[in-house]
N, C-alpha and C. Protein backbone atom coordinates (compact mmCIF):
# COMPACT_ATOMS: atom_id res chain seq x y z
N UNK A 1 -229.99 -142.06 -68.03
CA UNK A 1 -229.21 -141.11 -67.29
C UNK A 1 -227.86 -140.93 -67.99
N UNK A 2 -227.63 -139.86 -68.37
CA UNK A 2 -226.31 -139.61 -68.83
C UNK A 2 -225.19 -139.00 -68.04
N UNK A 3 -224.23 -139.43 -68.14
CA UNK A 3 -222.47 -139.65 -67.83
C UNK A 3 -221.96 -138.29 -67.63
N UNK A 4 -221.73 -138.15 -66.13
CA UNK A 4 -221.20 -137.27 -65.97
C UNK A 4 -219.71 -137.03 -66.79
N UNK A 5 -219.18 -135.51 -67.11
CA UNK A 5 -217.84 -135.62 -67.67
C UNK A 5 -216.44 -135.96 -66.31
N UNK A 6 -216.84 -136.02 -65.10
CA UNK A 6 -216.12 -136.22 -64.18
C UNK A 6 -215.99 -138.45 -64.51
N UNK A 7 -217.27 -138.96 -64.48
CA UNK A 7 -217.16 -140.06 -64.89
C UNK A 7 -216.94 -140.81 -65.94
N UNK A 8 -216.71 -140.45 -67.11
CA UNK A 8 -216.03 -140.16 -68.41
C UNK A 8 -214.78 -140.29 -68.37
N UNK A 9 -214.56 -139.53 -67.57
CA UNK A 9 -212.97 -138.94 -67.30
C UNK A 9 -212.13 -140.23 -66.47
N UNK A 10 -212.96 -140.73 -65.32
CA UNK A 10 -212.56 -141.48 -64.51
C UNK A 10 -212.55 -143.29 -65.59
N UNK A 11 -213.53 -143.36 -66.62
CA UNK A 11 -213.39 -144.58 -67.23
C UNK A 11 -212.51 -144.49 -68.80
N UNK A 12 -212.10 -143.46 -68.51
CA UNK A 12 -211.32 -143.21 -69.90
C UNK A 12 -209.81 -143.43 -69.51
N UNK A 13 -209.33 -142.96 -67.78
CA UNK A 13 -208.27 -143.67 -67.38
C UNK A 13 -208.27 -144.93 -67.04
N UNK A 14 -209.33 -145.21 -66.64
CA UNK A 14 -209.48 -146.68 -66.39
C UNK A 14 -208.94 -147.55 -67.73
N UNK A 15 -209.08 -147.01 -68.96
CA UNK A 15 -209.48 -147.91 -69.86
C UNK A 15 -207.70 -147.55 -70.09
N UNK A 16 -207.19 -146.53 -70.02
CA UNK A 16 -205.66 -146.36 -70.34
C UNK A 16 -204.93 -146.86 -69.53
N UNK A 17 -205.27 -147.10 -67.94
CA UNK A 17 -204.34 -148.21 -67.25
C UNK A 17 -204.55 -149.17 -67.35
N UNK A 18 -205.48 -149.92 -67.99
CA UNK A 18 -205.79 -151.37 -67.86
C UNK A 18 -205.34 -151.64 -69.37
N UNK A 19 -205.05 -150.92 -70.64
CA UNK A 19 -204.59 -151.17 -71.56
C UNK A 19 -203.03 -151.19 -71.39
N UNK A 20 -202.35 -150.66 -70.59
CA UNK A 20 -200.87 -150.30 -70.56
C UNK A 20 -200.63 -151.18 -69.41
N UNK A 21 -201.22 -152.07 -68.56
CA UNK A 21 -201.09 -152.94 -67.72
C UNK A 21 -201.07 -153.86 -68.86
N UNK A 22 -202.03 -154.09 -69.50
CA UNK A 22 -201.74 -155.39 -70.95
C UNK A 22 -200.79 -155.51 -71.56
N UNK A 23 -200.13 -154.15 -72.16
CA UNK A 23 -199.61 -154.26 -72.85
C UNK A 23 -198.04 -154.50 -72.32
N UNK A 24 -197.70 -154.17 -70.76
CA UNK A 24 -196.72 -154.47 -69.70
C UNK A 24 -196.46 -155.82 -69.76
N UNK A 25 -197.90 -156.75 -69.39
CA UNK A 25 -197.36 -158.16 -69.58
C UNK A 25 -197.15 -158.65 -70.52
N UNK A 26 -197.68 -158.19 -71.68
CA UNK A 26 -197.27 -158.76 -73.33
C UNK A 26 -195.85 -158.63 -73.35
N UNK A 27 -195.09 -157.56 -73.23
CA UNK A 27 -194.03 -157.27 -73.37
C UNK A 27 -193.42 -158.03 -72.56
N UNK A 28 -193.38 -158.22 -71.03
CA UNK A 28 -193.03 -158.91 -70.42
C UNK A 28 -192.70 -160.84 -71.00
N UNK A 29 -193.82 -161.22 -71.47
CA UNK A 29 -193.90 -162.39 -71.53
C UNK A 29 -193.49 -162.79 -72.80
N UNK A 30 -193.12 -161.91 -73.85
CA UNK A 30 -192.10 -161.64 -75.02
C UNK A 30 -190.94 -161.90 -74.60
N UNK A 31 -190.32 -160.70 -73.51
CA UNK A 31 -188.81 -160.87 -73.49
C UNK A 31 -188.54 -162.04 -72.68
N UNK A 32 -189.36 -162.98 -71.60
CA UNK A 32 -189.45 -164.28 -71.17
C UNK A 32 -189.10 -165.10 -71.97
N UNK A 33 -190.00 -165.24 -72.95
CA UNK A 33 -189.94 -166.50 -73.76
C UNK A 33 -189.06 -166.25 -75.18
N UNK A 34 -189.26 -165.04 -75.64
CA UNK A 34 -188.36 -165.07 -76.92
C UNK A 34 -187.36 -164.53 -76.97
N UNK A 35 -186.41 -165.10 -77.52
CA UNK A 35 -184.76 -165.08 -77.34
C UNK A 35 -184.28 -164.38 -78.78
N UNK A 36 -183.08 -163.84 -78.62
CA UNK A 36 -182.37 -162.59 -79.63
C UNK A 36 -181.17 -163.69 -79.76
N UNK A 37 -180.80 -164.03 -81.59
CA UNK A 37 -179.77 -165.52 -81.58
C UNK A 37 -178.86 -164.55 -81.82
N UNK A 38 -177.97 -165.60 -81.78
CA UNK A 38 -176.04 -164.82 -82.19
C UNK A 38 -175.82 -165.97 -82.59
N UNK A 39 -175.14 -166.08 -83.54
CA UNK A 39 -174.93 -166.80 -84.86
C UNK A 39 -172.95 -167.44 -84.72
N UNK A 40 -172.69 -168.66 -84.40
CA UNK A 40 -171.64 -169.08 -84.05
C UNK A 40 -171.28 -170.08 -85.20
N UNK A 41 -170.00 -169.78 -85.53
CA UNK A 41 -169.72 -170.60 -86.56
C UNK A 41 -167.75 -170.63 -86.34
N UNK A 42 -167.61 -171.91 -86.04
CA UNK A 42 -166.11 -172.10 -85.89
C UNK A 42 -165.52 -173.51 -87.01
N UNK A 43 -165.26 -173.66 -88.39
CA UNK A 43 -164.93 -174.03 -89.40
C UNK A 43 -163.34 -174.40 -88.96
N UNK A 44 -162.37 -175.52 -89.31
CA UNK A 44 -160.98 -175.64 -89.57
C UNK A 44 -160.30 -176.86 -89.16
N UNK A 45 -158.88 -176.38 -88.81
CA UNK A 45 -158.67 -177.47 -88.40
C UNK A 45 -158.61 -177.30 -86.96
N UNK A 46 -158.90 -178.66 -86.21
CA UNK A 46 -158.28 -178.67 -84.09
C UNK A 46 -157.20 -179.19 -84.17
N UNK A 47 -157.19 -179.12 -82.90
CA UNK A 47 -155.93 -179.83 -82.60
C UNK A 47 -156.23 -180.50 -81.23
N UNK A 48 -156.07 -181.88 -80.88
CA UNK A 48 -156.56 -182.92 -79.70
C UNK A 48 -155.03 -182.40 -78.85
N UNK A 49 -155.36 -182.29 -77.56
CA UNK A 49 -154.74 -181.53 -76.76
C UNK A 49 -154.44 -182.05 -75.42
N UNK A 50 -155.54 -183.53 -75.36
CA UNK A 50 -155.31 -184.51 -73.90
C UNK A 50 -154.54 -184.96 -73.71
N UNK A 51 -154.08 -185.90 -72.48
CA UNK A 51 -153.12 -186.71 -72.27
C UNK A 51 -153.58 -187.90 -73.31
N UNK A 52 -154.55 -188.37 -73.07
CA UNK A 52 -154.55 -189.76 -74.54
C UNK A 52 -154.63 -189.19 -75.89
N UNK A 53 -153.87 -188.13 -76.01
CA UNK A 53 -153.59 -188.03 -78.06
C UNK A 53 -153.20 -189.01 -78.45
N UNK A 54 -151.69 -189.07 -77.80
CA UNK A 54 -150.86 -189.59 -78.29
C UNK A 54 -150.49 -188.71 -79.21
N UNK A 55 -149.91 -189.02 -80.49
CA UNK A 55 -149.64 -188.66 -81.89
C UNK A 55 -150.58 -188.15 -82.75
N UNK A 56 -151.99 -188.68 -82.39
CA UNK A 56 -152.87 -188.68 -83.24
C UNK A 56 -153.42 -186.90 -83.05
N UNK A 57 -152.89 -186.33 -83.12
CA UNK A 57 -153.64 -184.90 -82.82
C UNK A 57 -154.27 -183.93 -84.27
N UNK A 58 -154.38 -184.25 -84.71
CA UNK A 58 -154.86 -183.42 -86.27
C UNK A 58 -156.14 -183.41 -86.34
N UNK A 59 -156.89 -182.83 -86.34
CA UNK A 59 -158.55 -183.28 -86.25
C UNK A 59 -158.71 -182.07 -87.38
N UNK A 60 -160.38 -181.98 -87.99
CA UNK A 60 -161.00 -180.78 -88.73
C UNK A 60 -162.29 -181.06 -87.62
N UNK A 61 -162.66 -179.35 -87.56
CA UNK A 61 -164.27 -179.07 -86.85
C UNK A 61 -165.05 -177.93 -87.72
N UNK A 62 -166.39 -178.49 -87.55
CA UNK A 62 -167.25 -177.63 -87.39
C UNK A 62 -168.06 -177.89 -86.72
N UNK A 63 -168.26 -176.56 -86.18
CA UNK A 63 -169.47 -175.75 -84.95
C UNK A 63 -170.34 -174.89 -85.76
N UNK A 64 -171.35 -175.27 -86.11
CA UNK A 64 -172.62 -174.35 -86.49
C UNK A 64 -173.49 -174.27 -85.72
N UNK A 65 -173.62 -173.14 -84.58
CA UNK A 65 -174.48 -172.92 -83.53
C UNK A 65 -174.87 -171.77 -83.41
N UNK A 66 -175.80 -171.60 -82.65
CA UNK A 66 -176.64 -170.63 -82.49
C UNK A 66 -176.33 -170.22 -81.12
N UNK A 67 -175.92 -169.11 -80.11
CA UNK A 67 -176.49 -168.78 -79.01
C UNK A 67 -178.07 -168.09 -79.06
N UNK A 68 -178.97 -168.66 -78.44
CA UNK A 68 -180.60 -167.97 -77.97
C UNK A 68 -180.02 -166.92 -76.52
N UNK A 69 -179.91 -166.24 -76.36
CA UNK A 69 -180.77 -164.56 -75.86
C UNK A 69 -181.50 -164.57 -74.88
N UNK A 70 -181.37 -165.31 -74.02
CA UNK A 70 -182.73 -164.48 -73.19
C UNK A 70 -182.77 -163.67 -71.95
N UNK A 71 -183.72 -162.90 -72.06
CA UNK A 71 -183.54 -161.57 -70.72
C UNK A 71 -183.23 -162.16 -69.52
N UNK A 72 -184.35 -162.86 -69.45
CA UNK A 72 -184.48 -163.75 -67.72
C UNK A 72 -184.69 -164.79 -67.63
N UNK A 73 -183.90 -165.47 -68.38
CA UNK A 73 -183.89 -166.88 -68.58
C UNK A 73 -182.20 -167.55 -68.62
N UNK A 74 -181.78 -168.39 -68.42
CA UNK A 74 -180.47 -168.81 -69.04
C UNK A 74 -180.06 -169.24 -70.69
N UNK A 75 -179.77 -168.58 -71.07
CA UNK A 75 -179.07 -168.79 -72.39
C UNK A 75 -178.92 -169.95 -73.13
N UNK A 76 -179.42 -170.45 -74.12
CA UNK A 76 -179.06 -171.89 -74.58
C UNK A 76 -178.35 -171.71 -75.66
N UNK A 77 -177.66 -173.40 -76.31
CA UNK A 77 -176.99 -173.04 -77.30
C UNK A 77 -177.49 -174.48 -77.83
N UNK A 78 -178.15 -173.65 -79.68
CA UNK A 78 -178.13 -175.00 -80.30
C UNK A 78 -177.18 -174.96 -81.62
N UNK A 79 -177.69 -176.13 -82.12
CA UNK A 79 -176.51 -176.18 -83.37
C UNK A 79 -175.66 -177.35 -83.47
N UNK A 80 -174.82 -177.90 -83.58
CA UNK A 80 -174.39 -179.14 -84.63
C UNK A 80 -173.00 -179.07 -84.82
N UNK A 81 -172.24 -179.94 -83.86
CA UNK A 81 -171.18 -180.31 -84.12
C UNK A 81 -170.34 -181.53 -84.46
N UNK A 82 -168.84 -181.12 -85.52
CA UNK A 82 -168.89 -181.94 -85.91
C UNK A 82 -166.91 -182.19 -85.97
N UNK A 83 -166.33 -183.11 -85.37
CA UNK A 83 -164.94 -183.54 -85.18
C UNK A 83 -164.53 -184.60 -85.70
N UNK A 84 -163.68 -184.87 -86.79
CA UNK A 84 -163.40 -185.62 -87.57
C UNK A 84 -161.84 -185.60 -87.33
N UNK A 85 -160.81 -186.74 -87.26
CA UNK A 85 -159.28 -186.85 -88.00
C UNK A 85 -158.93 -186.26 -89.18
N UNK A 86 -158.26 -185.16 -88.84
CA UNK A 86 -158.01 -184.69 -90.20
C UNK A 86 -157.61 -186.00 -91.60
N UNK A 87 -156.86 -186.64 -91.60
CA UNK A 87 -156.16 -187.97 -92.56
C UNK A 87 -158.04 -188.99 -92.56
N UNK A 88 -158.55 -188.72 -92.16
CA UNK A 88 -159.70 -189.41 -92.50
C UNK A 88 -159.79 -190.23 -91.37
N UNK A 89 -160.50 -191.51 -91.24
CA UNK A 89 -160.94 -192.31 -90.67
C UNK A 89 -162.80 -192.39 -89.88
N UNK A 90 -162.95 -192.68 -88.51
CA UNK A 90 -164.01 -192.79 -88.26
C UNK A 90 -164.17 -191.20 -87.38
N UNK A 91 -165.36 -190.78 -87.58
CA UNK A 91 -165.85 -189.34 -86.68
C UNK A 91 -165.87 -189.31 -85.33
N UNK A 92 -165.14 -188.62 -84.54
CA UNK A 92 -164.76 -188.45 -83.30
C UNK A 92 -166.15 -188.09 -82.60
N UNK A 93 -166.65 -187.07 -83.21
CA UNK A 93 -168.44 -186.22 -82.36
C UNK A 93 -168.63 -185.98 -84.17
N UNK A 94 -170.16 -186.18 -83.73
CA UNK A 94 -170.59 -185.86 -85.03
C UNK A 94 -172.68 -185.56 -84.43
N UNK A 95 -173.05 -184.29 -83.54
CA UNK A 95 -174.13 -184.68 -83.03
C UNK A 95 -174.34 -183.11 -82.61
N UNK A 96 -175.68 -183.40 -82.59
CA UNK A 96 -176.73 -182.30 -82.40
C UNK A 96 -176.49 -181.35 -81.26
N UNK A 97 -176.61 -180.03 -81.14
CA UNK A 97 -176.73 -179.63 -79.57
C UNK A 97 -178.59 -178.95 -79.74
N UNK A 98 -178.96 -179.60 -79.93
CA UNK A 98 -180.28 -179.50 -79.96
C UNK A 98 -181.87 -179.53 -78.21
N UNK A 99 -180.87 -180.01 -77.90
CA UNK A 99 -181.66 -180.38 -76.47
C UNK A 99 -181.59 -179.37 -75.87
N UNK A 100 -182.60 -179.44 -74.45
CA UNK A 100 -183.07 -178.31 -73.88
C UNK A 100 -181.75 -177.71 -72.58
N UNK A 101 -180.77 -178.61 -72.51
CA UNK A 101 -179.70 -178.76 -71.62
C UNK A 101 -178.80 -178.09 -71.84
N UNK A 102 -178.42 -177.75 -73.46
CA UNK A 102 -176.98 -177.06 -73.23
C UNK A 102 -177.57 -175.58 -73.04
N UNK A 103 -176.24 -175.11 -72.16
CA UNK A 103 -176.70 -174.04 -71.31
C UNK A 103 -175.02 -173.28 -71.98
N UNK A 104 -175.12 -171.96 -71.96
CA UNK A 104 -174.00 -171.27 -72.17
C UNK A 104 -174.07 -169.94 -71.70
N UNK A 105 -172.79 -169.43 -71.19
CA UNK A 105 -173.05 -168.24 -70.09
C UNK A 105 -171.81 -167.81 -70.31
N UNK A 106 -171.99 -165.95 -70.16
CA UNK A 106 -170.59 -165.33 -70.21
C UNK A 106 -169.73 -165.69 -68.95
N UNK A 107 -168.63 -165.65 -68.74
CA UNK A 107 -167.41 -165.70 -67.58
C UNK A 107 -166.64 -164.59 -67.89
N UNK A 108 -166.38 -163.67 -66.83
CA UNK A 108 -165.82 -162.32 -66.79
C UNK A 108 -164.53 -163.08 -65.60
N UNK A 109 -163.64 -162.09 -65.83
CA UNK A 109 -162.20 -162.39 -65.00
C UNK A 109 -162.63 -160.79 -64.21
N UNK A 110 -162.67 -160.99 -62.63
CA UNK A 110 -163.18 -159.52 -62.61
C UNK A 110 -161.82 -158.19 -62.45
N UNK A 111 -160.98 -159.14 -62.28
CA UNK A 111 -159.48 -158.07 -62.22
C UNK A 111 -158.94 -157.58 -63.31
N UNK A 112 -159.46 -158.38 -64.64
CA UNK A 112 -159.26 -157.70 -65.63
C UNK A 112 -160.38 -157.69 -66.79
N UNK A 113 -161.51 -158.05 -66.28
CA UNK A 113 -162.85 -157.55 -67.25
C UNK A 113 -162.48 -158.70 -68.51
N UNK A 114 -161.77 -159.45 -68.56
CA UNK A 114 -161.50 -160.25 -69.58
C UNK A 114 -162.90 -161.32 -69.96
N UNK A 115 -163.43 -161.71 -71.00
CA UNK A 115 -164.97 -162.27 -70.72
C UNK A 115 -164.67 -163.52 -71.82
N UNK A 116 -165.05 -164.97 -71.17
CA UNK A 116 -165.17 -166.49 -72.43
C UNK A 116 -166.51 -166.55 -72.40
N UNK A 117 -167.27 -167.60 -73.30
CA UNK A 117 -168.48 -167.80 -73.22
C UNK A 117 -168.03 -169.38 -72.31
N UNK A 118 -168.63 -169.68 -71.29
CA UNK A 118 -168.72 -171.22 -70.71
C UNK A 118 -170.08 -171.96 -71.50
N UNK A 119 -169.60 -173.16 -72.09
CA UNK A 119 -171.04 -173.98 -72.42
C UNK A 119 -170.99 -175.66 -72.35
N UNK A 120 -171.73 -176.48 -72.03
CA UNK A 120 -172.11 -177.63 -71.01
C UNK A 120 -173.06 -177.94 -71.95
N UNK A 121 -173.51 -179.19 -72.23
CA UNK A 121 -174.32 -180.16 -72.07
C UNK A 121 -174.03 -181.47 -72.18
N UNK A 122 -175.05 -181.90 -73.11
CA UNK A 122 -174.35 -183.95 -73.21
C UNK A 122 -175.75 -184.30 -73.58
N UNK A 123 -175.72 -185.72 -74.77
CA UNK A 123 -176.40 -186.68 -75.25
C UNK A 123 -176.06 -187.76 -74.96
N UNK A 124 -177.04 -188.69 -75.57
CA UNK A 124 -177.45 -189.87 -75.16
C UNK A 124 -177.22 -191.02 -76.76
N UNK A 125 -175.64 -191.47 -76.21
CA UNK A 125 -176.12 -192.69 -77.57
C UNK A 125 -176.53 -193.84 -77.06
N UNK A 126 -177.34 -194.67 -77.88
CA UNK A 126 -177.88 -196.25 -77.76
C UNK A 126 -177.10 -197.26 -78.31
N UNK A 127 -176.02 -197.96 -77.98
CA UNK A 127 -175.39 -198.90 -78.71
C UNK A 127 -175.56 -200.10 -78.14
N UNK A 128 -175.97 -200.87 -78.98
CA UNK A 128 -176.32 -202.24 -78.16
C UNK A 128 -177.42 -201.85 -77.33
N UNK A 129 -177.19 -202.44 -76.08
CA UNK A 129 -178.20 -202.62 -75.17
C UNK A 129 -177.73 -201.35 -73.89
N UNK A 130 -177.29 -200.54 -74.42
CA UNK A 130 -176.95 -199.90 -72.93
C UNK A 130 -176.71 -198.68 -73.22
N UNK A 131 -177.13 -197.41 -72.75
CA UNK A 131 -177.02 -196.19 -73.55
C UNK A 131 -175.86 -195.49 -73.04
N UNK A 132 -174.99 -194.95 -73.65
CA UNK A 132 -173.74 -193.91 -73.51
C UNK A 132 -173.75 -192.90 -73.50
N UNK A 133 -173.22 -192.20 -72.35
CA UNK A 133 -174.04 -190.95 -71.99
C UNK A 133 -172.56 -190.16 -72.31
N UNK A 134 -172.75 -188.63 -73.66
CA UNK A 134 -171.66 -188.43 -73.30
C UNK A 134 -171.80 -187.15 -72.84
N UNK A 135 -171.01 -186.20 -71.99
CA UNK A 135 -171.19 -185.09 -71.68
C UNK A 135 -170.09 -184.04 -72.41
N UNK A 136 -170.17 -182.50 -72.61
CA UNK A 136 -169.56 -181.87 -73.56
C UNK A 136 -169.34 -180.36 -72.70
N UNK A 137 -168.24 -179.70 -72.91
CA UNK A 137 -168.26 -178.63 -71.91
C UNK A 137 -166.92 -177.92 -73.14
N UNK A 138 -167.02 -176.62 -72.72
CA UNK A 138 -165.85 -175.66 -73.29
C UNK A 138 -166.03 -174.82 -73.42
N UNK A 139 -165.22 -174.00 -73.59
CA UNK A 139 -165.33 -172.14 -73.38
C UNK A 139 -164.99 -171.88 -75.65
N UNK A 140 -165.47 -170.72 -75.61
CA UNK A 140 -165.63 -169.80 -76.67
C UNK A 140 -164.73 -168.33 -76.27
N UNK A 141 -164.06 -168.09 -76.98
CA UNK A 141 -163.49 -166.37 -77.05
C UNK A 141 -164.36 -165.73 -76.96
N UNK A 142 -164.37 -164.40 -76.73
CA UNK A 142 -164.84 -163.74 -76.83
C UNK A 142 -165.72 -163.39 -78.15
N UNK A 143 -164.37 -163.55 -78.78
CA UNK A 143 -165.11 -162.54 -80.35
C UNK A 143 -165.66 -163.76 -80.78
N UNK A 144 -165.85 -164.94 -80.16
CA UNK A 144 -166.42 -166.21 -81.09
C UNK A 144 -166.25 -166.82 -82.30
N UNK A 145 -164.67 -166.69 -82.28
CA UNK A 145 -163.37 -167.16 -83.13
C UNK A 145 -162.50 -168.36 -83.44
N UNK A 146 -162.60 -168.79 -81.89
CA UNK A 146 -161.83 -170.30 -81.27
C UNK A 146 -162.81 -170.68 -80.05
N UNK A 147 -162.06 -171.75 -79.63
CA UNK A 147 -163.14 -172.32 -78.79
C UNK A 147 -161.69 -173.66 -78.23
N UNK A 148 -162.19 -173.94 -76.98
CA UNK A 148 -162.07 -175.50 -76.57
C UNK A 148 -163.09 -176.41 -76.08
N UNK A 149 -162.92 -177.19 -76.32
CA UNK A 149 -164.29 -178.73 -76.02
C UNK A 149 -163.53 -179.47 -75.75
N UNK A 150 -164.39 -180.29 -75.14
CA UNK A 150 -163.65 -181.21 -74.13
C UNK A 150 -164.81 -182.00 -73.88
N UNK A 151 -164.85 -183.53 -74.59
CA UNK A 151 -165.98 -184.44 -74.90
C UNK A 151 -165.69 -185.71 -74.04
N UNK A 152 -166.22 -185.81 -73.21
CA UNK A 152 -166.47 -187.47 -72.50
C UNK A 152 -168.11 -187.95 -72.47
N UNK A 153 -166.65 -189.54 -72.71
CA UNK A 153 -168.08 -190.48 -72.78
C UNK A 153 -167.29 -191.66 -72.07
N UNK A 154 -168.23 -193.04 -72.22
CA UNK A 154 -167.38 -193.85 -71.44
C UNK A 154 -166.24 -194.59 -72.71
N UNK A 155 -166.06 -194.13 -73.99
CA UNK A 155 -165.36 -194.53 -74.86
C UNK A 155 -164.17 -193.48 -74.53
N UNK A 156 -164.28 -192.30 -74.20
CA UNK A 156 -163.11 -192.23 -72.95
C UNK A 156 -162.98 -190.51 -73.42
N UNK A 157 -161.84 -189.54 -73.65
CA UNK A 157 -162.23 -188.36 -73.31
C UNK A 157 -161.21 -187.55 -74.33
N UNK A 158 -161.51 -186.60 -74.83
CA UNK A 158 -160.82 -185.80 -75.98
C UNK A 158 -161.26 -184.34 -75.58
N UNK A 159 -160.05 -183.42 -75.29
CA UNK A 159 -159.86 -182.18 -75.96
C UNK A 159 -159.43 -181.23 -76.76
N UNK A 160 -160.04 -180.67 -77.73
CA UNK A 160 -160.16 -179.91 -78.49
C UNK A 160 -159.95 -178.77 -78.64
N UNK A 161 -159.23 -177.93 -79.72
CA UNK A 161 -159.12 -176.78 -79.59
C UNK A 161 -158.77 -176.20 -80.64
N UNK A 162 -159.72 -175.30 -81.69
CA UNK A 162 -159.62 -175.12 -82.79
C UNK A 162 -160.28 -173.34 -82.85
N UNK A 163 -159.88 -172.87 -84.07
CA UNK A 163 -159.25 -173.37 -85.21
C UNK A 163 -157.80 -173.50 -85.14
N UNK A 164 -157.13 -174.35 -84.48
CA UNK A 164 -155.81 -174.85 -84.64
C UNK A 164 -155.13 -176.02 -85.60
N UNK A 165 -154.23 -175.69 -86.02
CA UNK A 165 -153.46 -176.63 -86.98
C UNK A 165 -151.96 -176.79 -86.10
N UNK A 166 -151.60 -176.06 -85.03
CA UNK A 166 -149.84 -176.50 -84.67
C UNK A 166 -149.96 -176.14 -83.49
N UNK A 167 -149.25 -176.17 -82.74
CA UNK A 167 -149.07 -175.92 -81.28
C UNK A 167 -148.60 -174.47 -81.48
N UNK A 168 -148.13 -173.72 -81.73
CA UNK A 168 -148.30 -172.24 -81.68
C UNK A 168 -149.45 -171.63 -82.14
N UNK A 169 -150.71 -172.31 -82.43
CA UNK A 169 -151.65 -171.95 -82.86
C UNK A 169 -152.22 -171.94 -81.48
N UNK A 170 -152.48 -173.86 -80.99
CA UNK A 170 -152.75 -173.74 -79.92
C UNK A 170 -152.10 -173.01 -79.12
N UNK A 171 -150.85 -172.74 -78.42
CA UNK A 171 -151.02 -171.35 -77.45
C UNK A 171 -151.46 -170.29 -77.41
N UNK A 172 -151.47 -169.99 -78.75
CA UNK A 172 -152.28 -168.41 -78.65
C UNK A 172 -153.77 -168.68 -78.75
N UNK A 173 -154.51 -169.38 -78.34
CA UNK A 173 -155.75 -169.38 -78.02
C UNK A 173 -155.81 -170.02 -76.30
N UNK A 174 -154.60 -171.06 -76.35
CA UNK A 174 -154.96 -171.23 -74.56
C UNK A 174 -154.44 -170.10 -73.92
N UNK A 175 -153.62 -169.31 -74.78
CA UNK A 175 -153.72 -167.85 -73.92
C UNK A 175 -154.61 -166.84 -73.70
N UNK A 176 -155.38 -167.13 -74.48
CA UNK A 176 -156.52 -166.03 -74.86
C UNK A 176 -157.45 -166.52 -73.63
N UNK A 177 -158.02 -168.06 -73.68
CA UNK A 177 -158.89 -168.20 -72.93
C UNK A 177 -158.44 -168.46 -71.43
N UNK A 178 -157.14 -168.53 -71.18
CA UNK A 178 -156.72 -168.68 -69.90
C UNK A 178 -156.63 -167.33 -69.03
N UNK A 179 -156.68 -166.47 -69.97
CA UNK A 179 -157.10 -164.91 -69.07
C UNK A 179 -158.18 -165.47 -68.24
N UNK A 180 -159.33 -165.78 -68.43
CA UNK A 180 -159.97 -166.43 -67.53
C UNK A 180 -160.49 -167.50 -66.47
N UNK A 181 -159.95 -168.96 -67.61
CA UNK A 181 -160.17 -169.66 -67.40
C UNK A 181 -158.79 -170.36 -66.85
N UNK A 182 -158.23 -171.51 -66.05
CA UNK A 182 -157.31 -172.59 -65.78
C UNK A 182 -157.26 -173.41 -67.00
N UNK A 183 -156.67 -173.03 -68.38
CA UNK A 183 -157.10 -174.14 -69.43
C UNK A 183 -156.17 -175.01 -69.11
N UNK A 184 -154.71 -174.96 -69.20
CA UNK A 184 -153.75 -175.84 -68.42
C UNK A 184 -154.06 -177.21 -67.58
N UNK A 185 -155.01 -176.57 -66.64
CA UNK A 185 -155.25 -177.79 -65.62
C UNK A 185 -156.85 -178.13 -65.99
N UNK A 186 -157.30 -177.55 -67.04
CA UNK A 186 -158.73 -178.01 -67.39
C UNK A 186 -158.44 -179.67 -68.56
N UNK A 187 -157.33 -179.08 -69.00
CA UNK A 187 -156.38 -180.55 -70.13
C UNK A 187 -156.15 -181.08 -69.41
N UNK A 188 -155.49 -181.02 -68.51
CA UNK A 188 -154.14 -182.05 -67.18
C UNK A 188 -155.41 -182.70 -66.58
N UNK A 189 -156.54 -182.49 -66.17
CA UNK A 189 -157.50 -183.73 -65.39
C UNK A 189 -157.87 -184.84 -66.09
């Protein structure tokens, strides 16, 4: 028995909605899982900015990170940082942001549209017999230029803020990011 052209007709849409229904969730489950990077790179010198400096404030950093992209997902950030005394000695952070935890997200000021990147996580060292957990948090500029971090562990707590070499360096970046953020009282705790 041969096929009517009315039923032809009816399995030829069939076959075009059920292909464009496929091809809906492909796409779908693309922009889910795969992420669009932005490429972060902050090179120089910091400057330690806590109440326990003391004197010692001169540091060099690098941040080679990646922000991942994703539509409907939260944003991660990997990549590899690294805080040293400028005059040498032993490495302040020197460790992966590799884990599935650090999380990084825009922050908008909404009275003046002003926007930091916020980013969070923390590793796990093993020394001796007891593991040290340290946690890591700080905002990014906008244009992804400067940055502050702010690293605790139970060896105790350092903030950061580079690319700075002098305290007029540092203000004009805690000004930048204090459009949004309390950096002032984010140091002072």
């Amino acid at each position: 028995m041969e096929k009517t052209p009315q039923k032809k007709r009816r399995e030829r849409i069939a076959r075009i909605v059920a292909g464009v229904v496929a091809a809906l969730i492909a796409v779908g489950l693309l922009l889910y899982y795969v992420p669009w990077p932005q490429r972060i790179r902050i090179d120089g010198d910091a400057y330690r900015v806590d109440r326990n400096a003391d004197s010692d404030t001169s540091y060099t950093m690098s941040l080679d990170a990646t922000r991942l992209h994703y539509l409907f997902r939260s944003d991660r950030l990997t990549g590899h940082v690294t805080i040293r005394p400028a005059g040498g000695g032993d490495v302040a952070v020197d460790h992966d942001l590799d884990r599935p935890g650090w999380y990084i997200t825009d922050v908008t000021q909404p009275g003046t549209k002003d926007t930091v990147s916020y980013f969070c996580g923390f590793w796990v060292d093993y020394t001796g017999s007891s593991p040290d957990m340290t946690t890591v948090s700080g905002l990014l500029s906008a244009d992804r230029t400067s940055m502050l971090i702010e690293v605790n562990s139970d060896q105790g707590r350092g903030v950061y803020i580079a690319p700075a070499s002098d305290e007029q360096s540092v203000e004009t970046i805690k000004t930048e990011l204090g459009k949004v953020f309390d950096v002032d009282g984010w140091i002072d705790r």
